[in-house]
C-alpha atoms as a PDB file:
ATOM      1  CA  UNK A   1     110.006  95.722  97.244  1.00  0.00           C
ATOM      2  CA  UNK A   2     109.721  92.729  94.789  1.00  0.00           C
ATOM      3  CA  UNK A   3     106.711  91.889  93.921  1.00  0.00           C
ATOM      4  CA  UNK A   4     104.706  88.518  92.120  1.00  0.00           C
ATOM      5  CA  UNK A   5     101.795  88.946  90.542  1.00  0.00           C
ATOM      6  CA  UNK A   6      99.372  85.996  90.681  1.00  0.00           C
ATOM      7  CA  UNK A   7      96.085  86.906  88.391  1.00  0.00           C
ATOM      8  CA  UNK A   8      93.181  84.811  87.658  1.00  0.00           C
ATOM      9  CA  UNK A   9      92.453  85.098  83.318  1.00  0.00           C
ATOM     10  CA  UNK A  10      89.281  83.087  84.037  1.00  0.00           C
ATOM     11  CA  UNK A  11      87.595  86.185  85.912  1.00  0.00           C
ATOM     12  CA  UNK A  12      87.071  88.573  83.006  1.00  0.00           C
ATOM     13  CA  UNK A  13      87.426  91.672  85.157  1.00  0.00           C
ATOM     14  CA  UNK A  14      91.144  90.610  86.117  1.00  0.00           C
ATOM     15  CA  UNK A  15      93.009  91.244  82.679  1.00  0.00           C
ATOM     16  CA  UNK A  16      91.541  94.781  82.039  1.00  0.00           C
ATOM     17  CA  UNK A  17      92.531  95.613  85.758  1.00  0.00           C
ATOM     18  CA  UNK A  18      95.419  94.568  85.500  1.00  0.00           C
ATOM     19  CA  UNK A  19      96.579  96.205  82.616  1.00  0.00           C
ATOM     20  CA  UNK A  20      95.695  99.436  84.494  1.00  0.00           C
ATOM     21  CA  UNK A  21      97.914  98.583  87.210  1.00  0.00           C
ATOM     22  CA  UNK A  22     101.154  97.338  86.011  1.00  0.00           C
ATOM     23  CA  UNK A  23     102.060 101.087  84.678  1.00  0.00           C
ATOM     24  CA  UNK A  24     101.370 102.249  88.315  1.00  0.00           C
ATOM     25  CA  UNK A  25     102.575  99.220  90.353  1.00  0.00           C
ATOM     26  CA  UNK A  26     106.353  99.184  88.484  1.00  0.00           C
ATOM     27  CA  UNK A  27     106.572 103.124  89.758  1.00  0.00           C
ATOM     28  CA  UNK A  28     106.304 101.713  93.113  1.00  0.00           C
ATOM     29  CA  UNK A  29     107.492  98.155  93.286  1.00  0.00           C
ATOM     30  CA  UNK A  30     110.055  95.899  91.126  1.00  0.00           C
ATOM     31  CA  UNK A  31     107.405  93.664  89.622  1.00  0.00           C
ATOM     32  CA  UNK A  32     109.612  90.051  89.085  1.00  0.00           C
ATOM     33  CA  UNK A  33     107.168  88.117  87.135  1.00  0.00           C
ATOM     34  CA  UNK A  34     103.445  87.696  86.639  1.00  0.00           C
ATOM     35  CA  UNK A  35     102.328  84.740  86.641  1.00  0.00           C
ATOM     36  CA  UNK A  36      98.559  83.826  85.087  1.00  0.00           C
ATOM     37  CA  UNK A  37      98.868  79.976  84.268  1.00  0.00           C
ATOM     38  CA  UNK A  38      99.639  78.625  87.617  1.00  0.00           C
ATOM     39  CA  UNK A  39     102.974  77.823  86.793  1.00  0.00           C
ATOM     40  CA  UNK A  40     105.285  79.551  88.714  1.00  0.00           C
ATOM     41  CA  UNK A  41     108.041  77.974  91.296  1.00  0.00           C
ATOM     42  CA  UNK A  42     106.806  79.883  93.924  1.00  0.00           C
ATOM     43  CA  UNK A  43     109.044  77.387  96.423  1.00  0.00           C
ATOM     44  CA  UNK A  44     112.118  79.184  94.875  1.00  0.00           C
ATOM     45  CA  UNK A  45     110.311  82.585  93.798  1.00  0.00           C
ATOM     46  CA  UNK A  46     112.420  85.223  95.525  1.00  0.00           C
ATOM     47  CA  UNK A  47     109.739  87.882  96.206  1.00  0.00           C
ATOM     48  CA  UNK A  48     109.326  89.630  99.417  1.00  0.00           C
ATOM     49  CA  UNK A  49     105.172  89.677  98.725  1.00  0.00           C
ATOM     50  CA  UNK A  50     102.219  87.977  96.035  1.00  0.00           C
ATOM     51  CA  UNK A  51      99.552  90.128  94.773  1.00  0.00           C
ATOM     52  CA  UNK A  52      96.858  87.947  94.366  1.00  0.00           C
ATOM     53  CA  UNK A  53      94.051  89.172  91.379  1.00  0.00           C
ATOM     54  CA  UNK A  54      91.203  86.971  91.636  1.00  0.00           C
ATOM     55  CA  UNK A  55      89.095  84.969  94.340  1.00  0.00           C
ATOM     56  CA  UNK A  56      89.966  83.179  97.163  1.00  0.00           C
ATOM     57  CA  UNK A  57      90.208  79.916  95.090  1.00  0.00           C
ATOM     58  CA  UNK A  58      93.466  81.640  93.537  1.00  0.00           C
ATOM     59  CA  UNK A  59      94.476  82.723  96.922  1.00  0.00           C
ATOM     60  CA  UNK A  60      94.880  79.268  97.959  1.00  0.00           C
ATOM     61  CA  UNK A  61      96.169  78.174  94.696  1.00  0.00           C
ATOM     62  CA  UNK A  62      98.882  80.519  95.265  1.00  0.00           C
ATOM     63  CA  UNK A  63      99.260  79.507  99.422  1.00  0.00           C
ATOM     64  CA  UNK A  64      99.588  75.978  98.120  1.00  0.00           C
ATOM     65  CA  UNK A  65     102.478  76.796  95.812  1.00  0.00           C
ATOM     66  CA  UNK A  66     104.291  78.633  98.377  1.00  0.00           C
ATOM     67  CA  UNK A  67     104.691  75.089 100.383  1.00  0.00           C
ATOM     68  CA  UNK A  68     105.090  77.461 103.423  1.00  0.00           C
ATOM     69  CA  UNK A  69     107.179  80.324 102.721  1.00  0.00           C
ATOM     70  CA  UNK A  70     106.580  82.802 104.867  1.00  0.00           C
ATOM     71  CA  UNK A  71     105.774  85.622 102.311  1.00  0.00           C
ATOM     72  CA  UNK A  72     102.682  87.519 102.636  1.00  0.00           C
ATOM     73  CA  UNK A  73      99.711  87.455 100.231  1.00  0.00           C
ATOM     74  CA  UNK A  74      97.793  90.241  99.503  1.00  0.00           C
ATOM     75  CA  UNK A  75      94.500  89.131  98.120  1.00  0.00           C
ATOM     76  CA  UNK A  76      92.598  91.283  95.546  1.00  0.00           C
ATOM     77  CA  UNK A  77      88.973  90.065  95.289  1.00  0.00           C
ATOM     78  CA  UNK A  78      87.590  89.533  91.893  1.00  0.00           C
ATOM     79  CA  UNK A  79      85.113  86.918  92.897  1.00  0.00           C
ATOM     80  CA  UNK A  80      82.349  86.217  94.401  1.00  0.00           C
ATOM     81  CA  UNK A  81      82.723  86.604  98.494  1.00  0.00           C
ATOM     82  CA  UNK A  82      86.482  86.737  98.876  1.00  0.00           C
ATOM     83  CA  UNK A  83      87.059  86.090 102.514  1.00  0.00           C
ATOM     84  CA  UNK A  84      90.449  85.619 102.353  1.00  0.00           C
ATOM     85  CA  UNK A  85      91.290  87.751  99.340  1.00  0.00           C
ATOM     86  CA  UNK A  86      89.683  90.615 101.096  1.00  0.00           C
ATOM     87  CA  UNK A  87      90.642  93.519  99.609  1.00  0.00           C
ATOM     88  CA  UNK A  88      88.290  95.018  96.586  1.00  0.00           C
ATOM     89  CA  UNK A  89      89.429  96.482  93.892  1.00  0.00           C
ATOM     90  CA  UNK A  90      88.046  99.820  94.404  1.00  0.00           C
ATOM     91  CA  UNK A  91      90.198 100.229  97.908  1.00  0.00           C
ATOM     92  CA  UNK A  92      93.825  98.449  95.874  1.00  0.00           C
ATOM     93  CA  UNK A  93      95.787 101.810  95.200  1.00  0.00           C
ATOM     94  CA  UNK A  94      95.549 103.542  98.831  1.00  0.00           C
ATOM     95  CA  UNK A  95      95.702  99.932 100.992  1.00  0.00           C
ATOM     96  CA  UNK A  96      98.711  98.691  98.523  1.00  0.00           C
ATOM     97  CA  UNK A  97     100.520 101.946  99.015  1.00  0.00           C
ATOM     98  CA  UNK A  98      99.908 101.557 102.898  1.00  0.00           C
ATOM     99  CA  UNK A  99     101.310  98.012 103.020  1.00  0.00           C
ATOM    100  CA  UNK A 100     104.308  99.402 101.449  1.00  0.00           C
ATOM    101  CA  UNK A 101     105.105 102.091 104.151  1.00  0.00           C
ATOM    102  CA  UNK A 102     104.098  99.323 106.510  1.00  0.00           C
ATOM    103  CA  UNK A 103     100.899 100.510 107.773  1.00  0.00           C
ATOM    104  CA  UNK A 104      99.136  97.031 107.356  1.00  0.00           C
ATOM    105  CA  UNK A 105      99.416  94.237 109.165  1.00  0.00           C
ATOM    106  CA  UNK A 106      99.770  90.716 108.397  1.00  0.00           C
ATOM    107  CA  UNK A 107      97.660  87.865 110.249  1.00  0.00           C
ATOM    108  CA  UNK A 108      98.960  84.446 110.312  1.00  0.00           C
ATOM    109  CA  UNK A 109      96.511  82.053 109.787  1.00  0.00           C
ATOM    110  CA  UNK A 110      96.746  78.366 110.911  1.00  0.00           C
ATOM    111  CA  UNK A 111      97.114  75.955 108.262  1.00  0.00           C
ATOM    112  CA  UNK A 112      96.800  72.050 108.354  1.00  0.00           C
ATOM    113  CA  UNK A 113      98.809  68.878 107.038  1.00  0.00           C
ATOM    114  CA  UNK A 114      96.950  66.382 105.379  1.00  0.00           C
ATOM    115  CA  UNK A 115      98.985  62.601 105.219  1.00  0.00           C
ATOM    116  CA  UNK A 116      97.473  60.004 103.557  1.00  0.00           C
ATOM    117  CA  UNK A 117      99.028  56.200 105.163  1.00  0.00           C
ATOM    118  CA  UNK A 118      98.736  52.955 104.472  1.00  0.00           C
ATOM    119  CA  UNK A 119      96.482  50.724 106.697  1.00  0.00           C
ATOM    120  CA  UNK A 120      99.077  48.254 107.121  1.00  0.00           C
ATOM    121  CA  UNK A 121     101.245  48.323 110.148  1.00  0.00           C
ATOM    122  CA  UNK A 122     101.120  50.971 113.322  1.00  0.00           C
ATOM    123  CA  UNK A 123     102.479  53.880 113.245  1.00  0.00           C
ATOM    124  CA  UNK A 124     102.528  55.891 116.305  1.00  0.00           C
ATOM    125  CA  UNK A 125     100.873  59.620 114.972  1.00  0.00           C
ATOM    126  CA  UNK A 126     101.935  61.613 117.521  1.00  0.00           C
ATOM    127  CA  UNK A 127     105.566  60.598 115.701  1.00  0.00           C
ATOM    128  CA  UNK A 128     105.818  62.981 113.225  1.00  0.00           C
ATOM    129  CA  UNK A 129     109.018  61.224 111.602  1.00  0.00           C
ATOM    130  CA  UNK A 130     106.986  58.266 110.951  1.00  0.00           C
ATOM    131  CA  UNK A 131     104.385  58.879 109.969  1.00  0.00           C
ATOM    132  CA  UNK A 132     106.511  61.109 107.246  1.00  0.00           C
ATOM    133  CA  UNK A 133     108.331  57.899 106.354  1.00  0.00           C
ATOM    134  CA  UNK A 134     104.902  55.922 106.019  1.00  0.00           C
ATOM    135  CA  UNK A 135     102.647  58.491 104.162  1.00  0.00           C
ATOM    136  CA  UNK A 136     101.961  57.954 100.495  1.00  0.00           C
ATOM    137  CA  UNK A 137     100.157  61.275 100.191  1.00  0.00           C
ATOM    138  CA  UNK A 138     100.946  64.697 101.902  1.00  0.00           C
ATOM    139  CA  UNK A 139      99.380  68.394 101.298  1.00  0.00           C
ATOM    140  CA  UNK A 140      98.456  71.892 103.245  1.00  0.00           C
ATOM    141  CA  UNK A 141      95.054  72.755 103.646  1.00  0.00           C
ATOM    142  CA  UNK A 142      94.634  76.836 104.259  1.00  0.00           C
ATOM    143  CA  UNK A 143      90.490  76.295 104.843  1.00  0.00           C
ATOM    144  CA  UNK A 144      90.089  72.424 104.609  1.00  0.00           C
ATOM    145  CA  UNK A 145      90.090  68.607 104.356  1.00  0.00           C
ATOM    146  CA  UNK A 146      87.546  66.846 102.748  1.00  0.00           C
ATOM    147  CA  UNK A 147      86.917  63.057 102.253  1.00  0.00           C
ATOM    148  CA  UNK A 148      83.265  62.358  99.876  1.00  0.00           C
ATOM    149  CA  UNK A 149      82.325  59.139  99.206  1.00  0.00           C
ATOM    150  CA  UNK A 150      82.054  59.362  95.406  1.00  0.00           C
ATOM    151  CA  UNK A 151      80.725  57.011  93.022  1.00  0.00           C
ATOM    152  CA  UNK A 152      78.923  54.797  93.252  1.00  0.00           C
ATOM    153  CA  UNK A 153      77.373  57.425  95.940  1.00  0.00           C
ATOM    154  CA  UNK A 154      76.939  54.745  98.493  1.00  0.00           C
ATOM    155  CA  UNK A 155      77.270  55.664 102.145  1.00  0.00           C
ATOM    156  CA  UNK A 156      80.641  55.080 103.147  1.00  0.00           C
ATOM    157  CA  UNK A 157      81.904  53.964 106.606  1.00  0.00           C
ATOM    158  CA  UNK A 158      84.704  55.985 108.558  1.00  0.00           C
ATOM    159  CA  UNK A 159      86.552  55.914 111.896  1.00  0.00           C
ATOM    160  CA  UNK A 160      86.978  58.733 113.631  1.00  0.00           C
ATOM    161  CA  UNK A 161      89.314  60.119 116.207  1.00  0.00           C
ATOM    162  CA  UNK A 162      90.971  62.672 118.454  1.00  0.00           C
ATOM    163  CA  UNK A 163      94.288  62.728 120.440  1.00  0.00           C
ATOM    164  CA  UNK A 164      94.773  59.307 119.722  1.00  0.00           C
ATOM    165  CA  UNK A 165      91.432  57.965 121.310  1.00  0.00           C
ATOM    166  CA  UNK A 166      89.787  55.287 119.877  1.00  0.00           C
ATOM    167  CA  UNK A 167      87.930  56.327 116.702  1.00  0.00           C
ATOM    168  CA  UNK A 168      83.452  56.273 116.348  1.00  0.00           C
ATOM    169  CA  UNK A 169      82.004  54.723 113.277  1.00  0.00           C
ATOM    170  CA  UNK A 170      79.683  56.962 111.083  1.00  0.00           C
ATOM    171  CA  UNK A 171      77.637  56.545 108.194  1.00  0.00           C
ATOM    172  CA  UNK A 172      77.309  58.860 105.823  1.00  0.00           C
ATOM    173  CA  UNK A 173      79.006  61.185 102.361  1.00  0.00           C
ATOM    174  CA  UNK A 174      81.904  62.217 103.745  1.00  0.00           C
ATOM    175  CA  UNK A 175      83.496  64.473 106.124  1.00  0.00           C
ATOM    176  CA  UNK A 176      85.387  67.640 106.244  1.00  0.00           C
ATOM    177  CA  UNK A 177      87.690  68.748 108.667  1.00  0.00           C
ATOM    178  CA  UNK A 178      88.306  72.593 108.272  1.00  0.00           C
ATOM    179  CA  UNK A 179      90.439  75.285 109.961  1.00  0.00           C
ATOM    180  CA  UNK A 180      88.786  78.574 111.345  1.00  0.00           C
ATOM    181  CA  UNK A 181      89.426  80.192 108.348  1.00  0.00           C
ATOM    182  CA  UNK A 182      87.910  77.656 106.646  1.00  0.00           C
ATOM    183  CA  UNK A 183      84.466  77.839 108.518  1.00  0.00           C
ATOM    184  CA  UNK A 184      83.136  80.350 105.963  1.00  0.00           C
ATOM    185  CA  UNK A 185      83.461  77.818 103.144  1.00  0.00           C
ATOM    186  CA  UNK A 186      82.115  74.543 102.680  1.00  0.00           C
ATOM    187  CA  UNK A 187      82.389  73.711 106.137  1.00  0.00           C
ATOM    188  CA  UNK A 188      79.550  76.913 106.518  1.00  0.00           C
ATOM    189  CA  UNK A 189      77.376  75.159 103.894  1.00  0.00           C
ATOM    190  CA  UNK A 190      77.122  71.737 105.311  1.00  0.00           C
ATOM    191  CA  UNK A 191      75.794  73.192 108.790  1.00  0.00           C
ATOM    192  CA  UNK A 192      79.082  73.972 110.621  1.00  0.00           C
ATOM    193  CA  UNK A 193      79.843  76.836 112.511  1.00  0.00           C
ATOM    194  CA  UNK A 194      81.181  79.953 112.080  1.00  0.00           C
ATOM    195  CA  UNK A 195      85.227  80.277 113.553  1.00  0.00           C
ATOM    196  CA  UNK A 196      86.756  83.500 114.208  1.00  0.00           C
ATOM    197  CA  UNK A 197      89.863  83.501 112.417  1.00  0.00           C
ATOM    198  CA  UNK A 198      91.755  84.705 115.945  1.00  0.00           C
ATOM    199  CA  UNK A 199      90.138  81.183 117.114  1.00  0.00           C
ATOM    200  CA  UNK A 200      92.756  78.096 117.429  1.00  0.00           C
ATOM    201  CA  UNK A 201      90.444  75.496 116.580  1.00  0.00           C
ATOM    202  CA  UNK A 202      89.642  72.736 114.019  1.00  0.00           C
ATOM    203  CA  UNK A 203      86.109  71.829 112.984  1.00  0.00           C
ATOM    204  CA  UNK A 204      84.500  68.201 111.911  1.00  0.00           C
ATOM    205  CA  UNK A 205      81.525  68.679 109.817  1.00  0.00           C
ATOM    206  CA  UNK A 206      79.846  65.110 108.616  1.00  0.00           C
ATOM    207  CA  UNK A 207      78.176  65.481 105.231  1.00  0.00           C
ATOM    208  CA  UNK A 208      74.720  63.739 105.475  1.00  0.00           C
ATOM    209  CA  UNK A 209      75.374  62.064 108.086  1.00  0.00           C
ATOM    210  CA  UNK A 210      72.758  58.603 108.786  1.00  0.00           C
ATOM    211  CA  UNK A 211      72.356  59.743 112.267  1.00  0.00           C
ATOM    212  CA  UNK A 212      70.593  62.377 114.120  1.00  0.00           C
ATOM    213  CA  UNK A 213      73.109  62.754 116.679  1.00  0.00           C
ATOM    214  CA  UNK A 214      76.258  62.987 114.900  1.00  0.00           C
ATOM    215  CA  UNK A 215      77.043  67.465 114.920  1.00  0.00           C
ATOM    216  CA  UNK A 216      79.453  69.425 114.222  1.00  0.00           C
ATOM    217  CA  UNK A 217      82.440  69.214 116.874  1.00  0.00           C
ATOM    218  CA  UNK A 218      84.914  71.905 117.569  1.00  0.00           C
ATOM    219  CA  UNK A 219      88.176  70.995 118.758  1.00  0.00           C
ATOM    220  CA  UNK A 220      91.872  72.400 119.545  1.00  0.00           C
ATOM    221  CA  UNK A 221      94.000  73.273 116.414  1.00  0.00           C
ATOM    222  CA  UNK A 222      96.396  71.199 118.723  1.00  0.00           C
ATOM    223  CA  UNK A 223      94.771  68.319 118.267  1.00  0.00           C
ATOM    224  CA  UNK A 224      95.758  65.270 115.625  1.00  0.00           C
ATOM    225  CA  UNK A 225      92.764  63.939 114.115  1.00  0.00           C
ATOM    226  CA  UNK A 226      92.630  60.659 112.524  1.00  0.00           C
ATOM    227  CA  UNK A 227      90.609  59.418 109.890  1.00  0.00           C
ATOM    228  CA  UNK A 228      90.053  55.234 108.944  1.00  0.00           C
ATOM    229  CA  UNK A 229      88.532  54.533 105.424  1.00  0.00           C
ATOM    230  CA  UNK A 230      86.168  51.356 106.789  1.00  0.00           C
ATOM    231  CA  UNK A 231      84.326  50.708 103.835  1.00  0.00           C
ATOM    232  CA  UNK A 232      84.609  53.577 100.838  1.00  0.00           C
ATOM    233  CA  UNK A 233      83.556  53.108  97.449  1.00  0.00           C
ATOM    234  CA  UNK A 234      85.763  53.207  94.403  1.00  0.00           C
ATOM    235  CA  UNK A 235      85.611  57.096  93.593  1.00  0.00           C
ATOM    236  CA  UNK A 236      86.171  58.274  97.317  1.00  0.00           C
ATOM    237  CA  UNK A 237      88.603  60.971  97.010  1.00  0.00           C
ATOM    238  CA  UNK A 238      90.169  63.437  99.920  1.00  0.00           C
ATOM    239  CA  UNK A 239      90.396  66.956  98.480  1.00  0.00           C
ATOM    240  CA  UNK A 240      92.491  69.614 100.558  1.00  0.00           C
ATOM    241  CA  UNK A 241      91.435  72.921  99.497  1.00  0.00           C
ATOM    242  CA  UNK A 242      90.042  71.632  96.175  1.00  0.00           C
ATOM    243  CA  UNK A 243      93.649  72.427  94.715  1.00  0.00           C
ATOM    244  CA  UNK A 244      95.090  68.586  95.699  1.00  0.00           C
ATOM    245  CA  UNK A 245      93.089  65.481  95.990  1.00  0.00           C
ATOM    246  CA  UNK A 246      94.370  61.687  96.093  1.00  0.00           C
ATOM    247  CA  UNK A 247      91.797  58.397  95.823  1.00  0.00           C
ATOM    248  CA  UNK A 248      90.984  56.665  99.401  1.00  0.00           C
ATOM    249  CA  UNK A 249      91.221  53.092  99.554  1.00  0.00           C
ATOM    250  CA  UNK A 250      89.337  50.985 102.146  1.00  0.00           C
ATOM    251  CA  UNK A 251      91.930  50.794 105.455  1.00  0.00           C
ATOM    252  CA  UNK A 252      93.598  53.904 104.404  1.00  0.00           C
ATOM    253  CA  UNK A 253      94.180  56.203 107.524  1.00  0.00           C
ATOM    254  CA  UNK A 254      94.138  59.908 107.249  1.00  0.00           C
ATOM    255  CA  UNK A 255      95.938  61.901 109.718  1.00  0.00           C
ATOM    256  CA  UNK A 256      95.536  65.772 109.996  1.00  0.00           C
ATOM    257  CA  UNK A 257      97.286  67.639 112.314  1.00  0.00           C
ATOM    258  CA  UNK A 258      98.386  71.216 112.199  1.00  0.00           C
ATOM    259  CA  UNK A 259     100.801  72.480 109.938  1.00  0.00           C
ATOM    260  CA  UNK A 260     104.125  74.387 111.324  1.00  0.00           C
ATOM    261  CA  UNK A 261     104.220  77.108 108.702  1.00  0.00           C
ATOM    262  CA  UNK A 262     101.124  79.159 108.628  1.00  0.00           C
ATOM    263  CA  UNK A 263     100.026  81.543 105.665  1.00  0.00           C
ATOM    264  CA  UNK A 264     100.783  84.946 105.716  1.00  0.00           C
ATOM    265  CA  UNK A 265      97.766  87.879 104.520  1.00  0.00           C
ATOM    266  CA  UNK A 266      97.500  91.166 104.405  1.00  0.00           C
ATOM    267  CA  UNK A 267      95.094  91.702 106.722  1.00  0.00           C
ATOM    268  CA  UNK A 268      91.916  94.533 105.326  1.00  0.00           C
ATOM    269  CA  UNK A 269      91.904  97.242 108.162  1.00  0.00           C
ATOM    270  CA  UNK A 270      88.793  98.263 106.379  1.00  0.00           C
ATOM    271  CA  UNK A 271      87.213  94.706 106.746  1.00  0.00           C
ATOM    272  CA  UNK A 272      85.336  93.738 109.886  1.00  0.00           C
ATOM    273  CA  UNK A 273      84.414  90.384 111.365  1.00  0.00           C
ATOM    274  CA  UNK A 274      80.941  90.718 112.102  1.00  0.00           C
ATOM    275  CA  UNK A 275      80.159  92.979 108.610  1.00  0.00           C
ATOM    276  CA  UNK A 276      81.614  90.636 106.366  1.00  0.00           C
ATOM    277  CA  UNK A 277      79.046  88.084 107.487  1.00  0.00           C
ATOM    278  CA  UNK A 278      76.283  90.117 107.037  1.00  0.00           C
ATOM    279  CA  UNK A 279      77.548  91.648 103.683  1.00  0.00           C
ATOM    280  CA  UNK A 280      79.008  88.175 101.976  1.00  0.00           C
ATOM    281  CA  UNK A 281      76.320  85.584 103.898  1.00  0.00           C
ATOM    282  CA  UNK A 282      73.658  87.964 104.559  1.00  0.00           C
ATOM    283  CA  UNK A 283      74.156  86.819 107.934  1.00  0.00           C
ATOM    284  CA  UNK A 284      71.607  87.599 110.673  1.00  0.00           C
ATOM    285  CA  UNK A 285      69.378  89.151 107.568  1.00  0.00           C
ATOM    286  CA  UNK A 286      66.034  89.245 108.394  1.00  0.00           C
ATOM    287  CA  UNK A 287      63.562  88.728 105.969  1.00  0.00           C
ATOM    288  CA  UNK A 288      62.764  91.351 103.055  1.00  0.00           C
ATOM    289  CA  UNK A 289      59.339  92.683 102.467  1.00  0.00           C
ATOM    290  CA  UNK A 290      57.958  94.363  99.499  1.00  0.00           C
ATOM    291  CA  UNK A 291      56.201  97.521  99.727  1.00  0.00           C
ATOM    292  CA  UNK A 292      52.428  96.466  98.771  1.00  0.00           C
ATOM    293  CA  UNK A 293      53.111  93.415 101.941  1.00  0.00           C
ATOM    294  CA  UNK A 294      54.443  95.733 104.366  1.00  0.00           C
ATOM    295  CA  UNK A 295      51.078  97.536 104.098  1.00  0.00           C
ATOM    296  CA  UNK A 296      48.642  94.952 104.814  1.00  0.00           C
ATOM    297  CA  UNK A 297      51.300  93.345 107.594  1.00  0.00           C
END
């Protein structure tokens, strides 16, 4: 099997680990390159997997790169939750060798496509040619799309639709439109829900929004979702992941629909739904007493 090696340098446990397994990985594996300054062709890469040392934030740096090659990531987690990179390093040696006799299996998770077009001129979205010919701006989003109003920090005004219906006004910082496996990240943090990955579904998340009424909604992954800039300010930016991000001008339309390649992981057969929320979010947690409280409770 030929193997890249993506590491983050930036997490200071990466480079000793590392070190300790390139002796043992090139026993196993033909290890083709490894790459530590994000600089790798991985559209031409000819690797049958990516080892992935670091967070998820290099997980998606390195899904990014891949511009949807299906070749399967295997995400060590150096970080801080690592949701996506799953694995830990403690459980590496016995899962890697287990993906290698083909024990593990690997989960396709829905990605999206992010287009950025002109307001001039109608283009029909459900056309996928056209709007390609139209769009000034195009990236994959693995977890999500994110439009914040940036400076001056005024409110900003965007139109909002589904399915090609007629879009709502709202007031507010921004947006983000995330995938399920995206719902653990900032969607999660701005009051959104919590997706199973197995879900098909997208989720819009306003970010302050000046309304009481305006939720969370979760729709079909199926779905195209478009976004009008109405009135932005001059440092609104869309982000996609946090790896790609492109200045919005007012009448700007962003259309996000989903993508056709989805991104391959090694899926943890250690890992479990419900225990990773409780472990990483200290979900469902109640609250912690000392000892001297619990006595006079």
């Amino acid at each position: 099997m030929r193997i890249l090696i993506v590491s983050n340098p930036d997490k200071p446990r990466v480079k000793p680990a590392l070190e300790r397994m390139l002796p043992w990985l090139r026993e196993r594996v033909e290890v083709i390159a490894v790459d530590d300054d994000h600089r790798t062709d991985m559209s031409t890469v000819n690797a049958d997997a990516i080892l992935v040392l670091g967070g998820d934030g290099t997980l998606l740096s390195a899904a990014h790169r891949l511009a949807g090659r299906p070749i399967p990531l295997f995400g060590v987690n150096f970080g801080r939750l690592g949701f996506l990179a799953s694995f830990t390093p403690d459980q590496f040696q016995s899962h890697f060798e287990a993906f290698l006799a083909g024990k593990l299996s690997v989960q396709k998770r829905d990605a999206i496509e992010v287009s950025v077009l002109p307001g001039d001129g109608v283009c029909r979205l459900d056309d996928v040619a056209a709007v390609a010919a139209r769009r000034r701006f195009v990236s994959t989003a693995l977890n999500d799309a994110v439009v914040t109003a940036g400076p001056p920090y005024h409110m900003i005004e965007l139109q909002i639709g589904v399915g090609g219906e007629g879009g709502v006004k709202y007031f507010g910082d921004g947006v983000i439109v995330s995938t399920s496996s995206g719902s653990t990240a900032y969607n999660v943090s701005a009051g959104g829900p919590i997706i199973s990955p197995a879900v098909d579904a997208l989720c819009i998340t306003p970010l302050c929004p000046h309304s009481l009424s305006f939720r969370p909604v979760v729709i079909s992954m199926n779905s195209t979702v478009l976004i009008v800039a109405a009135h932005v300010n001059d440092g609104t930016t869309l982000q996609c992941d946090g790896q790609r991000r492109t200045s919005i001008a007012a009448g700007e339309r962003i259309v996000i629909r989903r993508d056709p390649h989805p991104v391959l992981l090694v899926e943890n057969p250690d890992s479990r739904e419900w225990r990773a929320l409780a472990e990483k979010l200290n979900w469902a947690v109640g609250p912690a007493y000392n000892s001297d409280e619990s006595k006079h409770a």
